[in-house]
PDB file of N, CA and C in Angstrom:
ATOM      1  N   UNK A   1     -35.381 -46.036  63.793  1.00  0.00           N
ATOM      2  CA  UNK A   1     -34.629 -45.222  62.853  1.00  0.00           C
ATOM      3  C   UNK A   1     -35.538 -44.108  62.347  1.00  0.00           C
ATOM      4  N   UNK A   2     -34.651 -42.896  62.248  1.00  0.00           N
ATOM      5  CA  UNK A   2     -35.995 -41.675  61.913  1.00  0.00           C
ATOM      6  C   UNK A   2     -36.198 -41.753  60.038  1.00  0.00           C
ATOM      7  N   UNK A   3     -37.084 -41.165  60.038  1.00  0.00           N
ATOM      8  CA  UNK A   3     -37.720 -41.886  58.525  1.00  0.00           C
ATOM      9  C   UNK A   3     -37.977 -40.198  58.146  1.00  0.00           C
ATOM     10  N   UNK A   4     -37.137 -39.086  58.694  1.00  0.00           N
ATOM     11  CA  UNK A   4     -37.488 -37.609  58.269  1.00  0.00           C
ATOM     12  C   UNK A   4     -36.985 -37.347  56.533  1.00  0.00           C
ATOM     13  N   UNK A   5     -37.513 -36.716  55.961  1.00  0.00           N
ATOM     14  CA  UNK A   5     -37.051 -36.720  54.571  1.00  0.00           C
ATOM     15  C   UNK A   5     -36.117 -35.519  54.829  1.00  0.00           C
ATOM     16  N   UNK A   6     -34.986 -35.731  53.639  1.00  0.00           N
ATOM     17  CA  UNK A   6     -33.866 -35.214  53.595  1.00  0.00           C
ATOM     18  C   UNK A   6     -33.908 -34.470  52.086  1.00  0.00           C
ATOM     19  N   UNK A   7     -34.944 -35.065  51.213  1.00  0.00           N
ATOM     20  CA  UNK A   7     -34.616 -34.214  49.881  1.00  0.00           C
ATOM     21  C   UNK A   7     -35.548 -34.777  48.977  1.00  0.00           C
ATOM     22  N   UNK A   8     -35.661 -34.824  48.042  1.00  0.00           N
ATOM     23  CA  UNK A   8     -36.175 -35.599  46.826  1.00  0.00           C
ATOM     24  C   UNK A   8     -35.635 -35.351  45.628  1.00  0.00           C
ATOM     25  N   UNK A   9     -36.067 -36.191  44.673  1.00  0.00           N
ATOM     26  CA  UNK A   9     -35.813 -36.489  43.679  1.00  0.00           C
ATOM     27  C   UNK A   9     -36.825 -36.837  42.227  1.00  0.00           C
ATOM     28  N   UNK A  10     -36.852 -36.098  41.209  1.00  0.00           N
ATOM     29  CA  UNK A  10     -37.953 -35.937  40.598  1.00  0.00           C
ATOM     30  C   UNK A  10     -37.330 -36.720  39.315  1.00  0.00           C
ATOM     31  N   UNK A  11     -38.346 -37.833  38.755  1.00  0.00           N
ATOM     32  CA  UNK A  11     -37.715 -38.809  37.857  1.00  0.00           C
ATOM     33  C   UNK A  11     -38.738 -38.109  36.756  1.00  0.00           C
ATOM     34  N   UNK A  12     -38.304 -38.756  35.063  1.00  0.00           N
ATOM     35  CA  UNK A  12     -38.688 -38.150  34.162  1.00  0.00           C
ATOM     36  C   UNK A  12     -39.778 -38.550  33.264  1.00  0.00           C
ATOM     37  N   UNK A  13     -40.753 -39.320  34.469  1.00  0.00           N
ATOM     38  CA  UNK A  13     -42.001 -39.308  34.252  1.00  0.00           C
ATOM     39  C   UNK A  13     -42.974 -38.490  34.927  1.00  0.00           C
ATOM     40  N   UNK A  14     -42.174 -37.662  35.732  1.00  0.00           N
ATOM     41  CA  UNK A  14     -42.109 -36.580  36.742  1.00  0.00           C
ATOM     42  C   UNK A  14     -42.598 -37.371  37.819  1.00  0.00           C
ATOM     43  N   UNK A  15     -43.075 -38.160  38.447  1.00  0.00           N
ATOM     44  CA  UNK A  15     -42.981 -38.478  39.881  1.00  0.00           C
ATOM     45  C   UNK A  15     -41.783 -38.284  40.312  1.00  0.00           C
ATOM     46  N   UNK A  16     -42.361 -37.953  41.964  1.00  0.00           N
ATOM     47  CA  UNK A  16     -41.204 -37.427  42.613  1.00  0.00           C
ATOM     48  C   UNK A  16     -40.800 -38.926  43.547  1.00  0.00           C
ATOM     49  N   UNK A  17     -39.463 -38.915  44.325  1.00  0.00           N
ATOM     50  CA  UNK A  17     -39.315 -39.762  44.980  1.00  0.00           C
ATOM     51  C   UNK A  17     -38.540 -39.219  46.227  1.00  0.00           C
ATOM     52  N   UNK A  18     -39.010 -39.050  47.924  1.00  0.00           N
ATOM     53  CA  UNK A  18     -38.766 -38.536  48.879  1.00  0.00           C
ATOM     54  C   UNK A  18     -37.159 -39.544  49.344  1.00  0.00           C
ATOM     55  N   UNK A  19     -36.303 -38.783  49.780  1.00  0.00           N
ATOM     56  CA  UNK A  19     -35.222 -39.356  49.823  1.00  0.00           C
ATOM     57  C   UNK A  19     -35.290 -39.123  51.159  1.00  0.00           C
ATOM     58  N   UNK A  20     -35.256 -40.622  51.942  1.00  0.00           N
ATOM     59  CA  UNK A  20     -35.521 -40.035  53.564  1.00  0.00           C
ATOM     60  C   UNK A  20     -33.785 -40.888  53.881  1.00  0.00           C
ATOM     61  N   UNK A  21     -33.304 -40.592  55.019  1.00  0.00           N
ATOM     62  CA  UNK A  21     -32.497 -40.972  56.024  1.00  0.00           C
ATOM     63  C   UNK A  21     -32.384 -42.428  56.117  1.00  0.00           C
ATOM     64  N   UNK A  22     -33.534 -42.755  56.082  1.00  0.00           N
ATOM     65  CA  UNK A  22     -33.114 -44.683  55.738  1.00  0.00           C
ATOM     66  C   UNK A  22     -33.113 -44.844  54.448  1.00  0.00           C
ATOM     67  N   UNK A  23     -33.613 -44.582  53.513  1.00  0.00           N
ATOM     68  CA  UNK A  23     -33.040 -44.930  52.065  1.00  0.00           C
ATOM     69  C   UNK A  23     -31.413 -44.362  51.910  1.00  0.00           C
ATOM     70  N   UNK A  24     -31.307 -43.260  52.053  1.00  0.00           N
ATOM     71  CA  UNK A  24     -29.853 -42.989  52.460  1.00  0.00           C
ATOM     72  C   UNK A  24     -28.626 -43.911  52.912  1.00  0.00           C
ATOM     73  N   UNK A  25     -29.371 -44.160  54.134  1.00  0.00           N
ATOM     74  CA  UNK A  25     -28.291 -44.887  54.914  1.00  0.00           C
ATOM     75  C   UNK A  25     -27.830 -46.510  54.143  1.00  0.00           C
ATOM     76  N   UNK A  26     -29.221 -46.998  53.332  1.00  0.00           N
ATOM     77  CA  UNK A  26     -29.518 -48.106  52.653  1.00  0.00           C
ATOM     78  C   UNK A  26     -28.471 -48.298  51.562  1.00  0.00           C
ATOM     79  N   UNK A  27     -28.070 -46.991  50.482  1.00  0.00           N
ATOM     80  CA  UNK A  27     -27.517 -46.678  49.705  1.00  0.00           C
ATOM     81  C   UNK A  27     -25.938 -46.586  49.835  1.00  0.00           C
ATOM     82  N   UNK A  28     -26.010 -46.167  50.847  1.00  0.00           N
ATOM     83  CA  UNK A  28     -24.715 -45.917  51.301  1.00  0.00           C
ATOM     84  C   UNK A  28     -23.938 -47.393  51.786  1.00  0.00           C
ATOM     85  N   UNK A  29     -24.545 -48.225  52.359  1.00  0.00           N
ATOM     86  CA  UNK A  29     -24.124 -49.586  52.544  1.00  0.00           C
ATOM     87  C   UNK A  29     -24.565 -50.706  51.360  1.00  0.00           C
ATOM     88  N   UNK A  30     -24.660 -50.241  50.011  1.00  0.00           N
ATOM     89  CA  UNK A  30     -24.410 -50.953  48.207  1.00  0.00           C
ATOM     90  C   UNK A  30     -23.030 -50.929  48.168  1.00  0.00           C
ATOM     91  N   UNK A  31     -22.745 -52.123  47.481  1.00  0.00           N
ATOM     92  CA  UNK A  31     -21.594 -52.257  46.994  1.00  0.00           C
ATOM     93  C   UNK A  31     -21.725 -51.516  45.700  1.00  0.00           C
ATOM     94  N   UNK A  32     -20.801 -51.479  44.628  1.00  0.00           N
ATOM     95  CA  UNK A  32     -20.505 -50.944  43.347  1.00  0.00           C
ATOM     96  C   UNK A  32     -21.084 -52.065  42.737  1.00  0.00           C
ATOM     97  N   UNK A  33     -21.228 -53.221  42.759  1.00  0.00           N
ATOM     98  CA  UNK A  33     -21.804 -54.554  42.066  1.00  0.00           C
ATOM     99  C   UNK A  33     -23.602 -54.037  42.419  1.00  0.00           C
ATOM    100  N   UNK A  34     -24.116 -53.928  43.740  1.00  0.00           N
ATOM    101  CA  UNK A  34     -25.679 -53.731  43.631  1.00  0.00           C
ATOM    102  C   UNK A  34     -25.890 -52.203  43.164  1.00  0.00           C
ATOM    103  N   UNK A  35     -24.939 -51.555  43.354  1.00  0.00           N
ATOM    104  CA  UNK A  35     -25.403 -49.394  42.698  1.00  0.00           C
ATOM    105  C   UNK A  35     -26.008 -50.190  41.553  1.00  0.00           C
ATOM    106  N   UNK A  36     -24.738 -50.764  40.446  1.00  0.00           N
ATOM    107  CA  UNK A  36     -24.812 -51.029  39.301  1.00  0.00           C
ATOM    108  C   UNK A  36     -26.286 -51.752  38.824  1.00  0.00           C
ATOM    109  N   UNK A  37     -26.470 -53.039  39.467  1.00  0.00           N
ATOM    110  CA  UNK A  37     -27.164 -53.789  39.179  1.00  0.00           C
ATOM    111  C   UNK A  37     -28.904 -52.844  39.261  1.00  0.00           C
ATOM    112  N   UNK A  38     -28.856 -52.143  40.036  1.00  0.00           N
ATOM    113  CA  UNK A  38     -29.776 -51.060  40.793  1.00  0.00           C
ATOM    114  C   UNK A  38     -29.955 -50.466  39.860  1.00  0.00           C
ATOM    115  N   UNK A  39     -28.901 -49.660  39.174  1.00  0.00           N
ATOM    116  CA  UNK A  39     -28.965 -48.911  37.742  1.00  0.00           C
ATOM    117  C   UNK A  39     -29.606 -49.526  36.591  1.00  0.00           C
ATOM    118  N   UNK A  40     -29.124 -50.597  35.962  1.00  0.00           N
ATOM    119  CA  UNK A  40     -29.459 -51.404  35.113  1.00  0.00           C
ATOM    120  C   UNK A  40     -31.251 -52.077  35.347  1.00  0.00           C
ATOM    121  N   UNK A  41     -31.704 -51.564  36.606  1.00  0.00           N
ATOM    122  CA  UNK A  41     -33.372 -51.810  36.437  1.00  0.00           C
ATOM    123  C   UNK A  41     -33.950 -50.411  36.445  1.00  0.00           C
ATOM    124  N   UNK A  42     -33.152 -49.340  36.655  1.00  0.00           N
ATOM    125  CA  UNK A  42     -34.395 -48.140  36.686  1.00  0.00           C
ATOM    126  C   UNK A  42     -34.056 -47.563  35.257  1.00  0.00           C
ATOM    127  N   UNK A  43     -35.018 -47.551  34.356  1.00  0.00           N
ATOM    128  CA  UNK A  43     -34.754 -46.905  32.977  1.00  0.00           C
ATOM    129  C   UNK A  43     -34.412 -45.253  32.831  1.00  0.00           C
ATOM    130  N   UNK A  44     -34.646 -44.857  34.035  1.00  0.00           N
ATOM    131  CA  UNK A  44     -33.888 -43.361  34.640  1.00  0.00           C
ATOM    132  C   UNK A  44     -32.310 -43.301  35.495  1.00  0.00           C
ATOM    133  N   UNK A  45     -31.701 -44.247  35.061  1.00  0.00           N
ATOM    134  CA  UNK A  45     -30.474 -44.040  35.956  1.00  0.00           C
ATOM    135  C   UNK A  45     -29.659 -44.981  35.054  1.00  0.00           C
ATOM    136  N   UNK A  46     -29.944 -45.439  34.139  1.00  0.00           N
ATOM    137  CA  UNK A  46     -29.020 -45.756  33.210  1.00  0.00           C
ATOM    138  C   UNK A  46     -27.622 -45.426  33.031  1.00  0.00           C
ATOM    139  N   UNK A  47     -26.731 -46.906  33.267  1.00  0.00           N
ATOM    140  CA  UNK A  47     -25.059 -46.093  33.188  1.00  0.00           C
ATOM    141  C   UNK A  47     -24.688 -45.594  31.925  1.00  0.00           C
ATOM    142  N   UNK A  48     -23.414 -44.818  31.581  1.00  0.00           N
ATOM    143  CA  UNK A  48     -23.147 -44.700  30.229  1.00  0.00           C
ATOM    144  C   UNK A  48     -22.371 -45.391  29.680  1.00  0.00           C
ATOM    145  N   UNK A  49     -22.506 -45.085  28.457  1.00  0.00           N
ATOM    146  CA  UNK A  49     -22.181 -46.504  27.669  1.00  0.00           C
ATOM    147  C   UNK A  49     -20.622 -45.918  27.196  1.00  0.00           C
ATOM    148  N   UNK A  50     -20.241 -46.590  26.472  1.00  0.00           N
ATOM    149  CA  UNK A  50     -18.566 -46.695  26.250  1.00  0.00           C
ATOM    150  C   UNK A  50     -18.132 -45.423  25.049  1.00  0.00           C
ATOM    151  N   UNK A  51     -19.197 -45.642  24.644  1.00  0.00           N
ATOM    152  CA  UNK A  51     -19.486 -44.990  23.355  1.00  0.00           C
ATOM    153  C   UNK A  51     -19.580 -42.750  24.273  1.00  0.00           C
ATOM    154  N   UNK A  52     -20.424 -42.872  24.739  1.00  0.00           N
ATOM    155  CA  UNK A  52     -21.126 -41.652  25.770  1.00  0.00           C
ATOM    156  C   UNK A  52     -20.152 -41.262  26.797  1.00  0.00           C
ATOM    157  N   UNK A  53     -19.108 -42.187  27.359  1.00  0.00           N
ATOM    158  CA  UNK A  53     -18.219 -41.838  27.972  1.00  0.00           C
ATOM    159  C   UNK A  53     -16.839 -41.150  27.452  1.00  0.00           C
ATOM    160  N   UNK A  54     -16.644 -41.676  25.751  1.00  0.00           N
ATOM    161  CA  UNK A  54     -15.913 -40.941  24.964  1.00  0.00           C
ATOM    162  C   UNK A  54     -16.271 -39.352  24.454  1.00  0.00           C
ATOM    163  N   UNK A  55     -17.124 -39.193  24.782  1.00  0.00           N
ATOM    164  CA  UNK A  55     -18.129 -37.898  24.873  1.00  0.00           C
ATOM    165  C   UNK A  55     -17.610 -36.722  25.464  1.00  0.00           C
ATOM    166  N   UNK A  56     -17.583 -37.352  26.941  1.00  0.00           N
ATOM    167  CA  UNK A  56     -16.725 -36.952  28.103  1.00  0.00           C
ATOM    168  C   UNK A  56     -15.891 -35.773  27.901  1.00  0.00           C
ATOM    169  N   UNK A  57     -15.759 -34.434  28.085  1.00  0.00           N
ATOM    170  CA  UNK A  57     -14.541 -33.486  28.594  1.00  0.00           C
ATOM    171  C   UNK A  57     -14.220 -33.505  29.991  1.00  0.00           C
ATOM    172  N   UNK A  58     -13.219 -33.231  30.148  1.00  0.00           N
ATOM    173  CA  UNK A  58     -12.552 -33.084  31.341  1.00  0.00           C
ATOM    174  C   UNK A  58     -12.550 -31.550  31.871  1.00  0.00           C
ATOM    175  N   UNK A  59     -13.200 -32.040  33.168  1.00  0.00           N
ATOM    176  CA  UNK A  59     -13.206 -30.034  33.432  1.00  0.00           C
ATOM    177  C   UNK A  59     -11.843 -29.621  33.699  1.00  0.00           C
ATOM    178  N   UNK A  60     -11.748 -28.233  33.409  1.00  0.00           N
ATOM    179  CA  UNK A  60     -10.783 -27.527  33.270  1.00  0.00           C
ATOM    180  C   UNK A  60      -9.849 -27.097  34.790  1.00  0.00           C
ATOM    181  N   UNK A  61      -9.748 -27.499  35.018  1.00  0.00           N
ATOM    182  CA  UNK A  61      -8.879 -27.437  36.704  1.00  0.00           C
ATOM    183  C   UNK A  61      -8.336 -26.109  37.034  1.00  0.00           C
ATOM    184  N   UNK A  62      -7.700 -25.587  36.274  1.00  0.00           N
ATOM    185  CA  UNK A  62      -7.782 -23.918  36.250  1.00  0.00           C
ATOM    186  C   UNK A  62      -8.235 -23.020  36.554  1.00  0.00           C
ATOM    187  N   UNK A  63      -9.635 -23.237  35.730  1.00  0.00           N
ATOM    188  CA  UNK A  63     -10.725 -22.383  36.292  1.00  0.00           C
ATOM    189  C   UNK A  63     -11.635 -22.372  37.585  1.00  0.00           C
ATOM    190  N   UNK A  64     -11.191 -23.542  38.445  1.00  0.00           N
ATOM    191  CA  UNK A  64     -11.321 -23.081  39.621  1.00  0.00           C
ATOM    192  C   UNK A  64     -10.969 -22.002  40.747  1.00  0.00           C
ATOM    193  N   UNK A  65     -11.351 -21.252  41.264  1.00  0.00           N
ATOM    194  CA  UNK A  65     -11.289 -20.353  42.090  1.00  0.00           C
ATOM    195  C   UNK A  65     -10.525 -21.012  43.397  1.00  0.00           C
ATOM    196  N   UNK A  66      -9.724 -20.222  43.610  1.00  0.00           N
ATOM    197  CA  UNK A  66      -9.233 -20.578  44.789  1.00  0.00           C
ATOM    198  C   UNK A  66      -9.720 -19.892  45.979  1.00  0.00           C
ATOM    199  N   UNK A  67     -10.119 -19.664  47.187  1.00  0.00           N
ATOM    200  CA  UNK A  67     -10.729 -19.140  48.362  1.00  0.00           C
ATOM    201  C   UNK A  67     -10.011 -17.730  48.502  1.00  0.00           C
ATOM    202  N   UNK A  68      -8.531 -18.248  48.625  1.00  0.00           N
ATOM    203  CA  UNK A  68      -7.376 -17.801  49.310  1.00  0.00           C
ATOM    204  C   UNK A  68      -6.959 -16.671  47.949  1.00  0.00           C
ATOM    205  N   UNK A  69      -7.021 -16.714  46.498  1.00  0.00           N
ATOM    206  CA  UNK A  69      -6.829 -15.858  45.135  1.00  0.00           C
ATOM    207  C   UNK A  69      -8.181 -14.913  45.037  1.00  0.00           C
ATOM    208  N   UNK A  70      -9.040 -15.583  45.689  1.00  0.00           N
ATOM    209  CA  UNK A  70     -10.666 -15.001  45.228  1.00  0.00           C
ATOM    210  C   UNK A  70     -10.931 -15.123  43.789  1.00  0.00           C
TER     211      UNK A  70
END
């Protein structure tokens, strides 16, 4: 499996973390039960809370541009 990096990711102790093609592919085959559980150990990826989600606006759908309106 090729191990080429695809991007990174800079956490907010500033180390960086190389996002290669097998971590990718790794991620992509988590259920919603391990994302989560995954979340709940990195103190940088913390879900939001109930409270933070009431926070929340809804983007405005409107103000999207259409291709075809310009």
């Amino acid at each position: 499996m090729s191990n080429s990096k695809t991007g990174t990711y800079k956490k907010t102790d500033g180390t960086t973390i190389a996002i290669t093609e097998e971590r990718y592919k790794k991620a992509r085959k988590m259920t919603e039960e391990e994302i989560h559980e995954a979340a709940l150990s990195d103190p940088d990826a913390q879900p939001s809370t109930d409270d933070e989600l009431k926070l929340f606006k809804p983007v405005n759908q409107g103000l999207r541009r259409n291709k075809k309106n310009g």
